[in-house]
C-alpha atoms as a PDB file:
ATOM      1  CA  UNK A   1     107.783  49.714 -39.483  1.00  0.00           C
ATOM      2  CA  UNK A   2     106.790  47.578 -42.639  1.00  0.00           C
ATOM      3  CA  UNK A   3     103.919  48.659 -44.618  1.00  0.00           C
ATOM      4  CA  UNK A   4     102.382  44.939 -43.668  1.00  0.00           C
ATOM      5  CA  UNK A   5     102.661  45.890 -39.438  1.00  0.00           C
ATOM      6  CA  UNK A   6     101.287  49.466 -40.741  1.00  0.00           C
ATOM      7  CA  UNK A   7      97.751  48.656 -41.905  1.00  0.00           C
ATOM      8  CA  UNK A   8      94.691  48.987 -40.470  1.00  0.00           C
ATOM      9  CA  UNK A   9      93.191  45.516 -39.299  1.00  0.00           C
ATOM     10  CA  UNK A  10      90.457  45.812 -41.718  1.00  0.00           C
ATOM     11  CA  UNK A  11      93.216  46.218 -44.613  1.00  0.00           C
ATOM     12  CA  UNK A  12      91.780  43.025 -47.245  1.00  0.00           C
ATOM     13  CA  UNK A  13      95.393  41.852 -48.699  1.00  0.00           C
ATOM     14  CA  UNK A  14      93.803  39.904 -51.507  1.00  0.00           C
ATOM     15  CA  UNK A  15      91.371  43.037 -52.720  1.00  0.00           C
ATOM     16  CA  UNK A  16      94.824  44.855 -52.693  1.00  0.00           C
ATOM     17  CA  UNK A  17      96.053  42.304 -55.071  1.00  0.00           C
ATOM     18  CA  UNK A  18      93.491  41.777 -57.215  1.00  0.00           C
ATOM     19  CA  UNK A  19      93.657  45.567 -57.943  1.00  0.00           C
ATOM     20  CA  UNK A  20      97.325  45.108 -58.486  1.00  0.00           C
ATOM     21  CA  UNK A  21      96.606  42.288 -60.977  1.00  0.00           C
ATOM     22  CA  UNK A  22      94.687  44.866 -63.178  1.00  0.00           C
ATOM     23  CA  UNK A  23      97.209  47.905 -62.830  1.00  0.00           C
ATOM     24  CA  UNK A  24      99.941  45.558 -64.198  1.00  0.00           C
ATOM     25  CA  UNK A  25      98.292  46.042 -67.737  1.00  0.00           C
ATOM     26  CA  UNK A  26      98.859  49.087 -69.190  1.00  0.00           C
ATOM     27  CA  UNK A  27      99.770  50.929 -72.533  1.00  0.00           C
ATOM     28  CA  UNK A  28     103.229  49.473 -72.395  1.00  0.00           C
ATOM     29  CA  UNK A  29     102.176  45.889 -71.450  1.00  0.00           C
ATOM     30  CA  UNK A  30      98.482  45.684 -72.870  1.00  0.00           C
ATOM     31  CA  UNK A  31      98.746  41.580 -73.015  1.00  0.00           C
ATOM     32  CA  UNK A  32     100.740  39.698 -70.716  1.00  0.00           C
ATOM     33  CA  UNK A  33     101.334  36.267 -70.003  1.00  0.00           C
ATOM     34  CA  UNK A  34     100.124  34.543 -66.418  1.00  0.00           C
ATOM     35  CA  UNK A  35     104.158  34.431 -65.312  1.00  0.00           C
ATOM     36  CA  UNK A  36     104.377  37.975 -66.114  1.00  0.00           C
ATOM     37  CA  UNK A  37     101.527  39.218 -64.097  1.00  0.00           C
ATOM     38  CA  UNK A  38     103.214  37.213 -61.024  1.00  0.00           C
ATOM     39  CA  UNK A  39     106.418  39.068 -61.710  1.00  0.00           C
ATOM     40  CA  UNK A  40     105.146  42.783 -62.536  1.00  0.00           C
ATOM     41  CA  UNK A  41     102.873  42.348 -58.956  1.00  0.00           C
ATOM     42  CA  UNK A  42     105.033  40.239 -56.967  1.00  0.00           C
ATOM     43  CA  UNK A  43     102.376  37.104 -56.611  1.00  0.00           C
ATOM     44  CA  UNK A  44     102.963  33.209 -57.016  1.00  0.00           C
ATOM     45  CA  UNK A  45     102.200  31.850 -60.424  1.00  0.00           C
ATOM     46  CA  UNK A  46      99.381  30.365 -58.285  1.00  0.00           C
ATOM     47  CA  UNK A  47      97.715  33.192 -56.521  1.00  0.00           C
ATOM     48  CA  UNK A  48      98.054  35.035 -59.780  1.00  0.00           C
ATOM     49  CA  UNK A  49      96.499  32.730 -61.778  1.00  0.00           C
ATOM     50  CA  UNK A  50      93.363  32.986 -59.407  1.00  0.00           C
ATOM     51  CA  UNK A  51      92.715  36.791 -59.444  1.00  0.00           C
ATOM     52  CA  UNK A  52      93.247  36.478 -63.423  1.00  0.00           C
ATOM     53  CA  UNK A  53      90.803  33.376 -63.603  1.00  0.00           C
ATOM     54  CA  UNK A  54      88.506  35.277 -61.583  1.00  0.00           C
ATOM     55  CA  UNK A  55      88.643  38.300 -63.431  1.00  0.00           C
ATOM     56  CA  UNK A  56      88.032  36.506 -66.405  1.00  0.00           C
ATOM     57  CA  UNK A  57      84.985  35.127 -65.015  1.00  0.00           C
ATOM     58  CA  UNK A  58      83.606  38.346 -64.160  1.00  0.00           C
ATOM     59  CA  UNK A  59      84.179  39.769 -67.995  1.00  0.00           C
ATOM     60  CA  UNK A  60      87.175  42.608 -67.047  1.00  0.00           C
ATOM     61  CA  UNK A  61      89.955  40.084 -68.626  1.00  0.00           C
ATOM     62  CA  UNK A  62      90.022  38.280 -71.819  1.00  0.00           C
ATOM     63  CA  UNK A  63      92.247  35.231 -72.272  1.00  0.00           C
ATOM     64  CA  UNK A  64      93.399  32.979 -75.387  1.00  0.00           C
ATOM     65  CA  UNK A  65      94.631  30.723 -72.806  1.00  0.00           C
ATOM     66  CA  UNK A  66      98.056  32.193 -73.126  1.00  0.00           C
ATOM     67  CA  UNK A  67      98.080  35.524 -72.760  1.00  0.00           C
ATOM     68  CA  UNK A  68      95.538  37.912 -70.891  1.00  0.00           C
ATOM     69  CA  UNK A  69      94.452  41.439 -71.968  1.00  0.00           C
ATOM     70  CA  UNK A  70      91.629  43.695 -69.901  1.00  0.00           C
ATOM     71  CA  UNK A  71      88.371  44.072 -71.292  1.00  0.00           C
ATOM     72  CA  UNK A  72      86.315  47.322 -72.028  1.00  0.00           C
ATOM     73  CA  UNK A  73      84.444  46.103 -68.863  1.00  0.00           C
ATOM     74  CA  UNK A  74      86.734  47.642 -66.833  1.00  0.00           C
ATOM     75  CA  UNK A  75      85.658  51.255 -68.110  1.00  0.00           C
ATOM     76  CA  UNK A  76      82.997  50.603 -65.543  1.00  0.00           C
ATOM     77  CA  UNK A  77      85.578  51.094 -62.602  1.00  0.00           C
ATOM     78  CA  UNK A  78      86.234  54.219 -63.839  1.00  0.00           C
ATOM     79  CA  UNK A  79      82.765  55.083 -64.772  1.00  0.00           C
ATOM     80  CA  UNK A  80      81.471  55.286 -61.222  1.00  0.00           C
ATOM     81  CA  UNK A  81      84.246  57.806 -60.103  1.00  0.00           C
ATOM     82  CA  UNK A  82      83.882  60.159 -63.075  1.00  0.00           C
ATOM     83  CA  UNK A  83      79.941  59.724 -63.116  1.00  0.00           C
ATOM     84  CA  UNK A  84      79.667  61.353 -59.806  1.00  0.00           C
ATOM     85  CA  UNK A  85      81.325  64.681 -61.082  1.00  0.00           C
ATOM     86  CA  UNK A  86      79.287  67.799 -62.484  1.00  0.00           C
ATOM     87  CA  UNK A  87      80.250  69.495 -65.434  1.00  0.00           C
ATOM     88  CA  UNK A  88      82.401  72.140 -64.020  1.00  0.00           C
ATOM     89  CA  UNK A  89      84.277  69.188 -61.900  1.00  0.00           C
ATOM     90  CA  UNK A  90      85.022  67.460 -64.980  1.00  0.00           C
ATOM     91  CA  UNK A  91      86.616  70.423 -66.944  1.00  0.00           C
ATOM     92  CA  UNK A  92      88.663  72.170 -63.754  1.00  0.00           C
ATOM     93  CA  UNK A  93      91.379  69.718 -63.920  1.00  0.00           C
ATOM     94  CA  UNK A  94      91.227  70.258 -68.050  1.00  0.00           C
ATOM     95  CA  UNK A  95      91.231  74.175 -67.624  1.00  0.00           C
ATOM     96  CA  UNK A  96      94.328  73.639 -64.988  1.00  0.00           C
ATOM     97  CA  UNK A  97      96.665  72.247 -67.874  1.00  0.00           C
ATOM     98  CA  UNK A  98      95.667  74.365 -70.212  1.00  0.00           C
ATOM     99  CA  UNK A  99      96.321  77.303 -67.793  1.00  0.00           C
ATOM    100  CA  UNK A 100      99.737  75.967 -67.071  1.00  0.00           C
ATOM    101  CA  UNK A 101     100.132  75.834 -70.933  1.00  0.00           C
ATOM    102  CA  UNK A 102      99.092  78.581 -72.109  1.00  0.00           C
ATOM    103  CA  UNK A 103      99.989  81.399 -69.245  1.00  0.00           C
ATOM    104  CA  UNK A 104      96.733  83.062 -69.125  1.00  0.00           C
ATOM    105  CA  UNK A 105      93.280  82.757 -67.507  1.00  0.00           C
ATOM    106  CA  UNK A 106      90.717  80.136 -68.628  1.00  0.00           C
ATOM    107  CA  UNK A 107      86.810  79.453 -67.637  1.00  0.00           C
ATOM    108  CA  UNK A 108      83.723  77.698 -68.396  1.00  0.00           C
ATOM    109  CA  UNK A 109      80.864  79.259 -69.226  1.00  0.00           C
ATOM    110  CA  UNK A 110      76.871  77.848 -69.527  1.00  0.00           C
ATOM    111  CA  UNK A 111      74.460  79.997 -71.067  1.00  0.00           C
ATOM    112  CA  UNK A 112      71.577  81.781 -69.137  1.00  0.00           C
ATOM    113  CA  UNK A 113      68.900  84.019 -70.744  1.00  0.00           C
ATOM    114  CA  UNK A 114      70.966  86.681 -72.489  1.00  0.00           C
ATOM    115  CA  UNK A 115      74.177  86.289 -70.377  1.00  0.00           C
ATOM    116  CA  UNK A 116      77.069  83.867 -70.368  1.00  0.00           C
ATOM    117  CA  UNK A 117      77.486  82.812 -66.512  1.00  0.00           C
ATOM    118  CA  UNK A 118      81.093  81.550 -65.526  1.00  0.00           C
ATOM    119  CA  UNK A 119      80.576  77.933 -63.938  1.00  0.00           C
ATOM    120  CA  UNK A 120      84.668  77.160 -63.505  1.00  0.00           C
ATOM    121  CA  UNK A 121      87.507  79.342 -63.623  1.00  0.00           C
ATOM    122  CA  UNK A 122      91.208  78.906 -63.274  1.00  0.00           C
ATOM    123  CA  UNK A 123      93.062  82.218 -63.269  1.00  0.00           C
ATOM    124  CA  UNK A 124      96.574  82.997 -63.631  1.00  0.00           C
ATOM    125  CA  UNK A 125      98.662  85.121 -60.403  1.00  0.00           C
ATOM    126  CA  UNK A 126      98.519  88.667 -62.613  1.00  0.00           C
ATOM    127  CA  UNK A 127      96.516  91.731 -61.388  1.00  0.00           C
ATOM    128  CA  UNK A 128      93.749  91.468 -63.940  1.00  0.00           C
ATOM    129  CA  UNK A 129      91.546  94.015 -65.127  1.00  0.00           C
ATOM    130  CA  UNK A 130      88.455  92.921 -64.209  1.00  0.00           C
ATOM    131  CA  UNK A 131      87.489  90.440 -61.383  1.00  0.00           C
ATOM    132  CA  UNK A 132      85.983  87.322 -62.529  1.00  0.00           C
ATOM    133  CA  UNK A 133      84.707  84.306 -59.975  1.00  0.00           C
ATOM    134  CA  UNK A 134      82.660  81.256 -60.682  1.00  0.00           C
ATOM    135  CA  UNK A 135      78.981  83.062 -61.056  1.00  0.00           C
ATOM    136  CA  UNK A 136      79.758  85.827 -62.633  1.00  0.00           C
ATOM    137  CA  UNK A 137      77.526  86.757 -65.733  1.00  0.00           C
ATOM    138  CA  UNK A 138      78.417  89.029 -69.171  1.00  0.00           C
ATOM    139  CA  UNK A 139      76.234  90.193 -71.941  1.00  0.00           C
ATOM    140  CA  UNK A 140      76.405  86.817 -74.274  1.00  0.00           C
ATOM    141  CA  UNK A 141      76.492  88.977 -77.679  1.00  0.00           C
ATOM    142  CA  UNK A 142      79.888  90.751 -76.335  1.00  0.00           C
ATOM    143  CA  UNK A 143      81.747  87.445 -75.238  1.00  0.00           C
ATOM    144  CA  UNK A 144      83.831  85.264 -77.026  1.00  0.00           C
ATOM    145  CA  UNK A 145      81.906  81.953 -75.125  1.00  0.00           C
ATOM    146  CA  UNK A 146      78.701  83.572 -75.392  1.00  0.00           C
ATOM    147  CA  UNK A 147      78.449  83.810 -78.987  1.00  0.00           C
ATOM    148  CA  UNK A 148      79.513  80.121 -79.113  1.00  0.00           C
ATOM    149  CA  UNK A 149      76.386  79.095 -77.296  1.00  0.00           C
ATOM    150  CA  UNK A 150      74.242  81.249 -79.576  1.00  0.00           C
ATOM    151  CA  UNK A 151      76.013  80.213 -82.729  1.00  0.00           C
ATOM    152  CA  UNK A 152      75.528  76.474 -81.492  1.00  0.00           C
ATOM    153  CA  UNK A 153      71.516  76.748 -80.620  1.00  0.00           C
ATOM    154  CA  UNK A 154      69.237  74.885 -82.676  1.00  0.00           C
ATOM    155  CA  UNK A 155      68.108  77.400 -85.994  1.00  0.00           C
ATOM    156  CA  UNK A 156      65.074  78.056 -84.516  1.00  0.00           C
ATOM    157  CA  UNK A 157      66.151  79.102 -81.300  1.00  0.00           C
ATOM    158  CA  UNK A 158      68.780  81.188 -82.120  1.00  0.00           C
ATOM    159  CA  UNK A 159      66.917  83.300 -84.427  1.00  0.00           C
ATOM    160  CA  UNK A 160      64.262  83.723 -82.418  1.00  0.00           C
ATOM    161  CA  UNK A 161      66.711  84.663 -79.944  1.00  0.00           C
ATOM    162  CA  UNK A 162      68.119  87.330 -82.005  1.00  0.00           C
ATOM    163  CA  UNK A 163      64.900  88.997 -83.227  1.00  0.00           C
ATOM    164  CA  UNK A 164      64.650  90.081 -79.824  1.00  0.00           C
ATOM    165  CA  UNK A 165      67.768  90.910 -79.248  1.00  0.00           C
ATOM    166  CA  UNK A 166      68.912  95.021 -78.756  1.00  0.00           C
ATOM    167  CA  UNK A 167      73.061  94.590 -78.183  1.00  0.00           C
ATOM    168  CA  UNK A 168      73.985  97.178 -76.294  1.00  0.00           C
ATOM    169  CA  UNK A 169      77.471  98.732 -77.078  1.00  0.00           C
ATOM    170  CA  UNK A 170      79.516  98.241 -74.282  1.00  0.00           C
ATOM    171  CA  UNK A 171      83.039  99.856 -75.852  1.00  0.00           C
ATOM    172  CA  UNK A 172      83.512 101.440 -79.001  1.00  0.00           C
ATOM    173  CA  UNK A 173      84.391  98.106 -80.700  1.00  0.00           C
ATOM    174  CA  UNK A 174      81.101  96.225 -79.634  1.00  0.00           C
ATOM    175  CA  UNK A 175      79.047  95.021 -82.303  1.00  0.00           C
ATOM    176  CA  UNK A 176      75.557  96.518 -81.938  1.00  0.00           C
ATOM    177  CA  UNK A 177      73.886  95.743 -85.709  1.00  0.00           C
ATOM    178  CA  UNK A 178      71.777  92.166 -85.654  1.00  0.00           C
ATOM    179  CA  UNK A 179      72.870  91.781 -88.864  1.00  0.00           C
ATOM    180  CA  UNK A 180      76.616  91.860 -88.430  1.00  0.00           C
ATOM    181  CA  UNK A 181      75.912  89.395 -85.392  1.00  0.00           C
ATOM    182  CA  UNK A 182      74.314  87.084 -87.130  1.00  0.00           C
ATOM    183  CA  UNK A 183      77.099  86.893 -89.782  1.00  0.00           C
ATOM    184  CA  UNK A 184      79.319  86.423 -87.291  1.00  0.00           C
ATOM    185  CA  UNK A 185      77.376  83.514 -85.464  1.00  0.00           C
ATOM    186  CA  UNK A 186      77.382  81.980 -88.763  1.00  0.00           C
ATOM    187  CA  UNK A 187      81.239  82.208 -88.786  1.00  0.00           C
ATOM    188  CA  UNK A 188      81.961  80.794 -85.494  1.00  0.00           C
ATOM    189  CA  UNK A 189      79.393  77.415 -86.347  1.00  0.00           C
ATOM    190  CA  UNK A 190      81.483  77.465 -89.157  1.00  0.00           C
ATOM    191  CA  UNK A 191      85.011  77.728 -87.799  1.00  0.00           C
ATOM    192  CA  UNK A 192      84.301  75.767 -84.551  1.00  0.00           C
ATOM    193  CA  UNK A 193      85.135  78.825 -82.399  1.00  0.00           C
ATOM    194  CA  UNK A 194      84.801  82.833 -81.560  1.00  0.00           C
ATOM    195  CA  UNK A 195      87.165  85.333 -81.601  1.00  0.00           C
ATOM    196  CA  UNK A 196      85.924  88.950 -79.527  1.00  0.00           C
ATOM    197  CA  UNK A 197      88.509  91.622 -79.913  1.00  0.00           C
ATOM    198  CA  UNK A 198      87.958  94.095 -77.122  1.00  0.00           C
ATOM    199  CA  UNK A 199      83.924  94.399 -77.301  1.00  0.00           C
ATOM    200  CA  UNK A 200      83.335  93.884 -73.876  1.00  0.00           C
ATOM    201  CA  UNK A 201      86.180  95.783 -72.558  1.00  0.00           C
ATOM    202  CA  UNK A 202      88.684  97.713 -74.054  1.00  0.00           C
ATOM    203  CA  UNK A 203      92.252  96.287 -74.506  1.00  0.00           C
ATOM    204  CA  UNK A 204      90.269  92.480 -73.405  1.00  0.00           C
ATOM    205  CA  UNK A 205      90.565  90.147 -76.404  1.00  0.00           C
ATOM    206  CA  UNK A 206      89.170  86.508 -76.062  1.00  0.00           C
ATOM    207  CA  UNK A 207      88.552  83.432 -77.808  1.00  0.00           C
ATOM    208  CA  UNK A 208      86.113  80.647 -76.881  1.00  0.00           C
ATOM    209  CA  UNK A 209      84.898  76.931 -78.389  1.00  0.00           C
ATOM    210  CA  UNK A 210      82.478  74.740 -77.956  1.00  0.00           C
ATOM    211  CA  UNK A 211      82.110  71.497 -75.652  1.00  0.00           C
ATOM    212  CA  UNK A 212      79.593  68.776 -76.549  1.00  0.00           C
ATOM    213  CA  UNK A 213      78.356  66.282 -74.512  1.00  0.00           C
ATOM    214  CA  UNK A 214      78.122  62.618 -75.641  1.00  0.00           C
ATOM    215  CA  UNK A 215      74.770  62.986 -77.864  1.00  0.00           C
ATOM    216  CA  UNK A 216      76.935  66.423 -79.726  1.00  0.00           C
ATOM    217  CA  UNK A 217      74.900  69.104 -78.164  1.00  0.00           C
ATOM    218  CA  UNK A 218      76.847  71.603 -76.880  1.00  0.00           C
ATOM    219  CA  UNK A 219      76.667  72.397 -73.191  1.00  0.00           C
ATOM    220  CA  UNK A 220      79.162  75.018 -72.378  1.00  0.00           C
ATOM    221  CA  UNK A 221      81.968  76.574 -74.136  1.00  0.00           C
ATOM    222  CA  UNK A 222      85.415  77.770 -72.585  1.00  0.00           C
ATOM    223  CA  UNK A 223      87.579  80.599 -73.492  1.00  0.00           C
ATOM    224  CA  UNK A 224      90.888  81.878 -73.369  1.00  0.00           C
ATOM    225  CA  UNK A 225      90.629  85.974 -72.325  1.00  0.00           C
ATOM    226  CA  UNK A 226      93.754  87.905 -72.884  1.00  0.00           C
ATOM    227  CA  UNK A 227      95.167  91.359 -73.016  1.00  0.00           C
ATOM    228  CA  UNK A 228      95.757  93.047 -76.447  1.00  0.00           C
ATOM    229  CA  UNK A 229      98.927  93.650 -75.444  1.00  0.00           C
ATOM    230  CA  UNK A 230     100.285  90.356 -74.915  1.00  0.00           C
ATOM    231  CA  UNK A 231      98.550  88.510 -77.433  1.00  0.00           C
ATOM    232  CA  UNK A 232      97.534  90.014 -81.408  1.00  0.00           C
ATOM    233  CA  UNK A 233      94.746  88.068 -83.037  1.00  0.00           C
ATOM    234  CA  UNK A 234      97.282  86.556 -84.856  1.00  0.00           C
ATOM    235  CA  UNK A 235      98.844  85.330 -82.024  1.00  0.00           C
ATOM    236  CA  UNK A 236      95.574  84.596 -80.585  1.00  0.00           C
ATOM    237  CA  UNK A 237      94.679  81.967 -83.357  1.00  0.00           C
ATOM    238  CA  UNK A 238      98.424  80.740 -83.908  1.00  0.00           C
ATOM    239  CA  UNK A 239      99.450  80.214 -79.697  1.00  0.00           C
ATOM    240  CA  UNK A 240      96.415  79.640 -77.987  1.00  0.00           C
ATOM    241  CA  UNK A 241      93.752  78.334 -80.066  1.00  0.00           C
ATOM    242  CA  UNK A 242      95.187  75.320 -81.088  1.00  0.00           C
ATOM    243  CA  UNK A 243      95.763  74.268 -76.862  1.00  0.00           C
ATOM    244  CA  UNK A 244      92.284  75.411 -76.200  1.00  0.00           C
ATOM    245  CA  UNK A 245      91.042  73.101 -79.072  1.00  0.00           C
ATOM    246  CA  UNK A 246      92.766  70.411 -77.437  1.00  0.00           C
ATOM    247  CA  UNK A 247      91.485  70.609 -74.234  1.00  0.00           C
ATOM    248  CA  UNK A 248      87.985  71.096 -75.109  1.00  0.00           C
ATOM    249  CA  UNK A 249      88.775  67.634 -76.836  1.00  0.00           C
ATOM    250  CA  UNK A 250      89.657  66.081 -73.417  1.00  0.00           C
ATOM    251  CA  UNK A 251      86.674  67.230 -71.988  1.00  0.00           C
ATOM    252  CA  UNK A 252      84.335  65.824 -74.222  1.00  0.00           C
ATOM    253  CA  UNK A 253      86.234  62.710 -74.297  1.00  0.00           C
ATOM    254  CA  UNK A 254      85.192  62.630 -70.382  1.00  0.00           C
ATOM    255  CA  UNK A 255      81.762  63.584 -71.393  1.00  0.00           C
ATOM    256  CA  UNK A 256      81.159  60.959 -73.887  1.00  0.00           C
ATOM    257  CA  UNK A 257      81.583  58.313 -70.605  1.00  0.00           C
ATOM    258  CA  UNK A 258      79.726  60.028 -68.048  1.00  0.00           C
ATOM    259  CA  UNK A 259      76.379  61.477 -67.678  1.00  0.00           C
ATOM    260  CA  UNK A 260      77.741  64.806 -65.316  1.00  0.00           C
ATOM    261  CA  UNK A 261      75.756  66.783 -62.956  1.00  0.00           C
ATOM    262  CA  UNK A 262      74.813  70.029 -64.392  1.00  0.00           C
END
């Protein structure tokens, strides 16, 4: 059976191809000419030379007369889609390369009080030491995306925060002094990111970096958690930091178009 006899009666042909008419531009063919867009979507110079003119006149193609090019406009198509996602929506798919990348776990935390609360995980099949699921919440001083948030709250709030803050040790390695924590909050806004070698759980190293929304605040921060005996914290900064940097970039890049759902 042809794909014609196969639609649905209320199939529109002509919405079909004017959607065609804007998929034919892409990075290899950002301008093309009106006997080109015939070609590349199988139209009569006629027919194609209506959707264009049409889609000119509603601002999503430009034209010198010869050759036709979309317009930012058509940002807006995607705009609606991606405006309907929440936060953790927009960063799964993110968190799934990187996963796939990298070979280990990956999540998105929020902060909440004194604990960083996972909003979006994507785990790796290995038997893990401890069980994490979307909800679950850790001491923010003794996690790699905890201390991001902190290190990334306005001045006022994070030292108010930490004047009333008693860290509890959790392992032996678990830095309990204000002082020291404070230093090291200082280091991460430096650095962009925050390293935790096994102060929330013994042999569990992790490291975490910020994600800003479209005005730079940040929002949430996602981490990399590993064992110590896969990864050094050599190997930590050298193998995984630089993908995790990366796909925090992709998420913001989502975040500076949309307006997400918390």
């Amino acid at each position: 059976m042809s794909a014609a006899r196969s639609r649905e009666p209320h199939f529109v042909q002509s919405f079909e191809r004017g959607l065609s008419v804007i998929r034919a531009f892409d990075a290899h063919h950002p301008e093309l000419t009106l006997s080109e867009v015939a070609r590349l979507c199988g139209l009569t110079r006629a027919a194609a030379r209506r959707f264009l003119l049409t889609l000119a006149d509603l601002g999503y193609v430009h034209t010198d007369g010869r050759l036709f090019r979309l317009s930012p406009r058509v940002l807006e198509l995607g705009y609606a889609y991606l405006s309907s996602f929440s936060l953790p929506e927009i960063a799964e798919p993110h968190l799934e390369r990187l996963v796939a990348e990298v070979h280990e776990s990956s999540s998105l935390c929020v902060l909440d009080g004194d604990a960083a609360v996972y909003v979006a995980r994507v785990q790796v099949t290995r038997i893990m030491t401890a069980s994490i699921t979307v909800g679950t919440r850790f001491p923010a001083h003794a996690t790699s995306v905890g201390r991001v948030l902190i290190a990334f709250l306005p001045d006022e709030e994070r030292d108010t925060r930490l004047k009333g803050t008693e860290p509890s040790p959790l392992t032996p390695y678990t830095t309990v002094s204000v002082d020291l924590l404070r230093a090291e909050l200082e280091r991460v806004r430096r650095q962009g990111y925050a390293l935790v070698d096994q102060e929330l759980e013994e042999g569990l190293r992790s490291v975490a970096a910020p994600v800003r929304d479209r005005t730079g605040t940040v929002v949430a921060a996602v981490n990399v958690p590993v064992h110590a005996s896969r990864h050094s914290i050599e190997s930590v900064r050298r193998d995984l930091l630089p993908p995790l940097l990366a796909t925090v970039a992709r998420i913001e890049a989502d975040l500076r178009v949309v307006a997400p759902r918390r």
